[in-house]
Protein backbone atom coordinates (compact mmCIF):
# COMPACT_ATOMS: atom_id res chain seq x y z
CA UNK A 1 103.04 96.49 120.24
CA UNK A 2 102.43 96.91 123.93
CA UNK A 3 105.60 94.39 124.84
CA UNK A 4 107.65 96.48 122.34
CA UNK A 5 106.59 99.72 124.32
CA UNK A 6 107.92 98.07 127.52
CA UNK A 7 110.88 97.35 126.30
CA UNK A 8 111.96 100.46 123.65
CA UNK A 9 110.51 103.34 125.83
CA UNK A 10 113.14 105.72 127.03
CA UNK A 11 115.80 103.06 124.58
CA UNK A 12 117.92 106.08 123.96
CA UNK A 13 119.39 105.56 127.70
CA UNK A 14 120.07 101.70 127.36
CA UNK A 15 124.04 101.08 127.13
CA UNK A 16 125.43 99.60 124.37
CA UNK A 17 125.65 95.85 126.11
CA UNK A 18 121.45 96.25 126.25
CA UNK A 19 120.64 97.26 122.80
CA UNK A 20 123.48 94.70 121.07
CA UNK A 21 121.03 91.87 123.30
CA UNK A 22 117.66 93.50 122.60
CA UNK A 23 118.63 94.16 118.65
CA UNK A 24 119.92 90.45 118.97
CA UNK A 25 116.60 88.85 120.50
CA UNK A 26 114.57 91.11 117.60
CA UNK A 27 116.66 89.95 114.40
CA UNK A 28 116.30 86.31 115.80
CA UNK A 29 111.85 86.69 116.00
CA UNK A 30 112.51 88.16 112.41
CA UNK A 31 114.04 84.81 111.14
CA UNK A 32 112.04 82.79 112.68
CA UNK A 33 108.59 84.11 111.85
CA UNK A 34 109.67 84.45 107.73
CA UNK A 35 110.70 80.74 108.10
CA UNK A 36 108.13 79.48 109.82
CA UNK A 37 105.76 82.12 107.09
CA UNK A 38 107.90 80.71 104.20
CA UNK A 39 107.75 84.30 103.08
CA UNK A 40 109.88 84.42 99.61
CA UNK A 41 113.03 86.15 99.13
CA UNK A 42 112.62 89.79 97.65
CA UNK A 43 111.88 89.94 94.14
CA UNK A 44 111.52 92.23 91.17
CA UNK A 45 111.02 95.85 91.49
CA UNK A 46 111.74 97.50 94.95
CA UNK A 47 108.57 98.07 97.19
CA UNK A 48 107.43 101.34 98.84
CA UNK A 49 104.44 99.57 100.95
CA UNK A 50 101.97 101.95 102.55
CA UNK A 51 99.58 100.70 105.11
CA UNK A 52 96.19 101.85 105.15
CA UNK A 53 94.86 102.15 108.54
CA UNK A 54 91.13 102.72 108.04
CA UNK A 55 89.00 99.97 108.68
CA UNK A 56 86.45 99.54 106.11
CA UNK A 57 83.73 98.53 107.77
CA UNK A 58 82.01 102.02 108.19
CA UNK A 59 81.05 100.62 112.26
CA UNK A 60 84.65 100.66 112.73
CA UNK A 61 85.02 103.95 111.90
CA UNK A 62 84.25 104.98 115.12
CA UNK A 63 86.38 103.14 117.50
CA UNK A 64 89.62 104.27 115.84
CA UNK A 65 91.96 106.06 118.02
CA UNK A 66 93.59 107.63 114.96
CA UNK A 67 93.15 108.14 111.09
CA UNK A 68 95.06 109.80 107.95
CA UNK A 69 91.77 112.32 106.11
CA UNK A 70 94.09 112.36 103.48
CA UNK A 71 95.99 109.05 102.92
CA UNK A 72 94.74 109.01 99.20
CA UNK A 73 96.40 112.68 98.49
CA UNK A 74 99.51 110.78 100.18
CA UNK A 75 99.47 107.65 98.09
CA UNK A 76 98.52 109.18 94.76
CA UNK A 77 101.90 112.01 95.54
CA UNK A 78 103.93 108.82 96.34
CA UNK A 79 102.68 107.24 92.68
CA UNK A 80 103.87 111.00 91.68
CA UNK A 81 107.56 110.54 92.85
CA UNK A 82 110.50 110.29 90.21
CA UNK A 83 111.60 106.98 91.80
CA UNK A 84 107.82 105.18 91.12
CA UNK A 85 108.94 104.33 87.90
CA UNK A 86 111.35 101.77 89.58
CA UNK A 87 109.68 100.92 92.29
CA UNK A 88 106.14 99.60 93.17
CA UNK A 89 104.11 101.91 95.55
CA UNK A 90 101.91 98.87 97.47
CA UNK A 91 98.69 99.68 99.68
CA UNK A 92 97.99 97.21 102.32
CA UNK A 93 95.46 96.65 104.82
CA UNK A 94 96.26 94.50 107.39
CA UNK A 95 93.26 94.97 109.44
CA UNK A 96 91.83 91.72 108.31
CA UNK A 97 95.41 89.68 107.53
CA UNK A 98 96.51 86.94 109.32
CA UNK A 99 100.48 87.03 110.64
CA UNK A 100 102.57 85.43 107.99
CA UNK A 101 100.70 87.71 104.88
CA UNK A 102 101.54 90.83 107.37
CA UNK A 103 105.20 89.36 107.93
CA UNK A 104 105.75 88.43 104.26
CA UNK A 105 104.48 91.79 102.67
CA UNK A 106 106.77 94.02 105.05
CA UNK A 107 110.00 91.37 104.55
CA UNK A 108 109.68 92.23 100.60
CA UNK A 109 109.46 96.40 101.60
CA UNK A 110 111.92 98.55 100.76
CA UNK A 111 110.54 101.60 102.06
CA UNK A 112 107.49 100.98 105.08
CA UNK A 113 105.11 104.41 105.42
CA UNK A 114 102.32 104.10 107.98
CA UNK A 115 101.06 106.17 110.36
CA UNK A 116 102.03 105.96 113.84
CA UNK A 117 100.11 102.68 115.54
CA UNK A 118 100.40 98.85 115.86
CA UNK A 119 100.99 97.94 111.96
CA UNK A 120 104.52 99.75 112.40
CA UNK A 121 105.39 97.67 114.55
CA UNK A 122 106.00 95.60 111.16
CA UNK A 123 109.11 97.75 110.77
CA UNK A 124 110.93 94.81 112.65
CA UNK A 125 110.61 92.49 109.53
CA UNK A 126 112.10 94.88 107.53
CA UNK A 127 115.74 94.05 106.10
CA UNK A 128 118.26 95.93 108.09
CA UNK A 129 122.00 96.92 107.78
CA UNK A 130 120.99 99.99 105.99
CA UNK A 131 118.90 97.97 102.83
CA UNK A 132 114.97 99.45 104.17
CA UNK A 133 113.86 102.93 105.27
CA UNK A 134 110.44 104.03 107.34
CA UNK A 135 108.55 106.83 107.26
CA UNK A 136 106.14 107.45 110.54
CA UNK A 137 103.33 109.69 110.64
CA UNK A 138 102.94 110.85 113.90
CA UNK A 139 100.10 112.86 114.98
CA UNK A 140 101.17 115.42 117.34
CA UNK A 141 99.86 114.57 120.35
CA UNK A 142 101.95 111.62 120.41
CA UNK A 143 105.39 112.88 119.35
CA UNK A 144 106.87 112.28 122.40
CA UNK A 145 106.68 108.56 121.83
CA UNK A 146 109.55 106.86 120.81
CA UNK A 147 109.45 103.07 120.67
CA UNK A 148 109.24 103.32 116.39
CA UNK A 149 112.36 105.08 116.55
CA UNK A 150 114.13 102.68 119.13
CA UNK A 151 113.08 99.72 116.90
CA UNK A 152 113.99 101.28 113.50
CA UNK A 153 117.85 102.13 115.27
CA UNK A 154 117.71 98.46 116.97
CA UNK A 155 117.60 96.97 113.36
CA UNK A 156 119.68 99.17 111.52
CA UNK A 157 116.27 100.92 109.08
CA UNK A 158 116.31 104.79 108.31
CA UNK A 159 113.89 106.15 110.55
CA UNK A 160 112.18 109.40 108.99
CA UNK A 161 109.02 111.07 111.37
CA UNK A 162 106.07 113.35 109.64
CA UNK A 163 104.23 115.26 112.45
CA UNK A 164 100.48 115.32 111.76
CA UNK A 165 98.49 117.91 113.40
CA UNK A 166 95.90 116.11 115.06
CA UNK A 167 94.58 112.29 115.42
CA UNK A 168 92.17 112.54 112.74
CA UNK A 169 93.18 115.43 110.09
CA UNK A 170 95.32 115.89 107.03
CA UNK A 171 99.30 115.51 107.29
CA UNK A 172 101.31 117.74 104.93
CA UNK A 173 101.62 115.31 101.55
CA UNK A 174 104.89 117.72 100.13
CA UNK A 175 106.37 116.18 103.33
CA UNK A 176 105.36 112.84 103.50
CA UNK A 177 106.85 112.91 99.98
CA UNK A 178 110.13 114.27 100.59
CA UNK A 179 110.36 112.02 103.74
CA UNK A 180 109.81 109.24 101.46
CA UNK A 181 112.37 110.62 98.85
CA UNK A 182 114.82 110.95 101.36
CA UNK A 183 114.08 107.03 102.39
CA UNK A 184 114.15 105.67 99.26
CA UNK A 185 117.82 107.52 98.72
CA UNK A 186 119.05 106.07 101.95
CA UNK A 187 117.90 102.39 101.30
CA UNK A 188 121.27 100.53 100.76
CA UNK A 189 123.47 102.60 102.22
CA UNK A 190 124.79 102.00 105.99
CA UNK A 191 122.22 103.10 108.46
CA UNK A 192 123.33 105.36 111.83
CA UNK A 193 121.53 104.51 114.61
CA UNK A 194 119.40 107.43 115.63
CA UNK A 195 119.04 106.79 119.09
CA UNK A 196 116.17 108.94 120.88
CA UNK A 197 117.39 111.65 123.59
CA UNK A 198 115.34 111.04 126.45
CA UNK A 199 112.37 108.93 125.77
CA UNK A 200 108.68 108.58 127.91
CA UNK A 201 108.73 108.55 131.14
């Protein structure tokens, strides 16, 4: 993540010549990885994967620099959606997986929900062109940050951003939800790249 923040930071003022290079060198770690993974083509029902950020080990709890208190209200409204019935809504915790299960699980993703830290950085084996979506959940502290957004414009996935309150407390499930809703649509169609205005500095 921390060579992707180098890089994306402040992406929305990189000409065109930059991000056609950048989105270039990105796609080609993509294929490489999910050949070298032998991940499987995507198969059967399209995924919604949601990545669980809390550690389980109860030690761990700690050290965390951020956490979701309500990530089970948001996964059991997800379930909830009309579009479940056609499409799987997958928990993952990647705390404890190695590289290719991480790379495999996102390839297969429709629709990627996480909250804002490393595991989105996954969002870079999603499919692009348009055929995947994201949903970030950003606590607000960090809002200003913009290197999810650069990535999800560098290969072509719907960006969608949920502001959470504060680093540890409850994010707003109805909008999660309609976030989600709004990716799922999307997935498919041609993506616009939503380039950030500004950027850190």
């Amino acid at each position: 993540e921390w060579g992707l923040d180098y890089h994306l930071y402040g992406c929305g003022r990189f000409d065109d010549g930059a991000r056609r290079e950048l989105a270039a060198r990105v796609a080609a770690a993509r294929d490489a990885l999910l050949r070298a993974c032998r991940c499987a083509a995507a198969s059967g029902a399209p995924r919604v994967l949601v990545i669980r950020r809390e550690h389980r080990h109860a030690s761990d709890q700690a050290h965390q620099n951020r956490s979701l208190a309500n990530f089970d209200d948001v996964v059991a409204a997800l379930r909830d959606r009309p579009w479940a019935g056609s499409h799987e809504v997958r928990v993952v915790d990647f705390g404890d997986a190695d590289l290719c299960r991480q790379a495999c699980e996102t390839a297969a993703a429709t629709v990627l929900v996480a909250q804002h830290g490393a595991g989105q950085a996954n969002m870079a084996l999603l499919r692009g062109g348009g055929s995947a979506g994201v949903v970030e959940i950003c606590p607000k502290p960090m809002m200003y940050k913009s290197i999810f957004q650069c990535l999800a414009a560098l290969r072509g996935v719907r960006y969608f951003r949920v502001e959470q309150p504060t680093m540890h407390g409850p994010v707003d499930v109805a909008a999660v939800a309609a976030a989600a809703d709004a990716a799922v649509a999307a997935a498919g169609s041609p993506a616009v790249a939503d380039w950030p205005r500004g950027g850190h500095h």
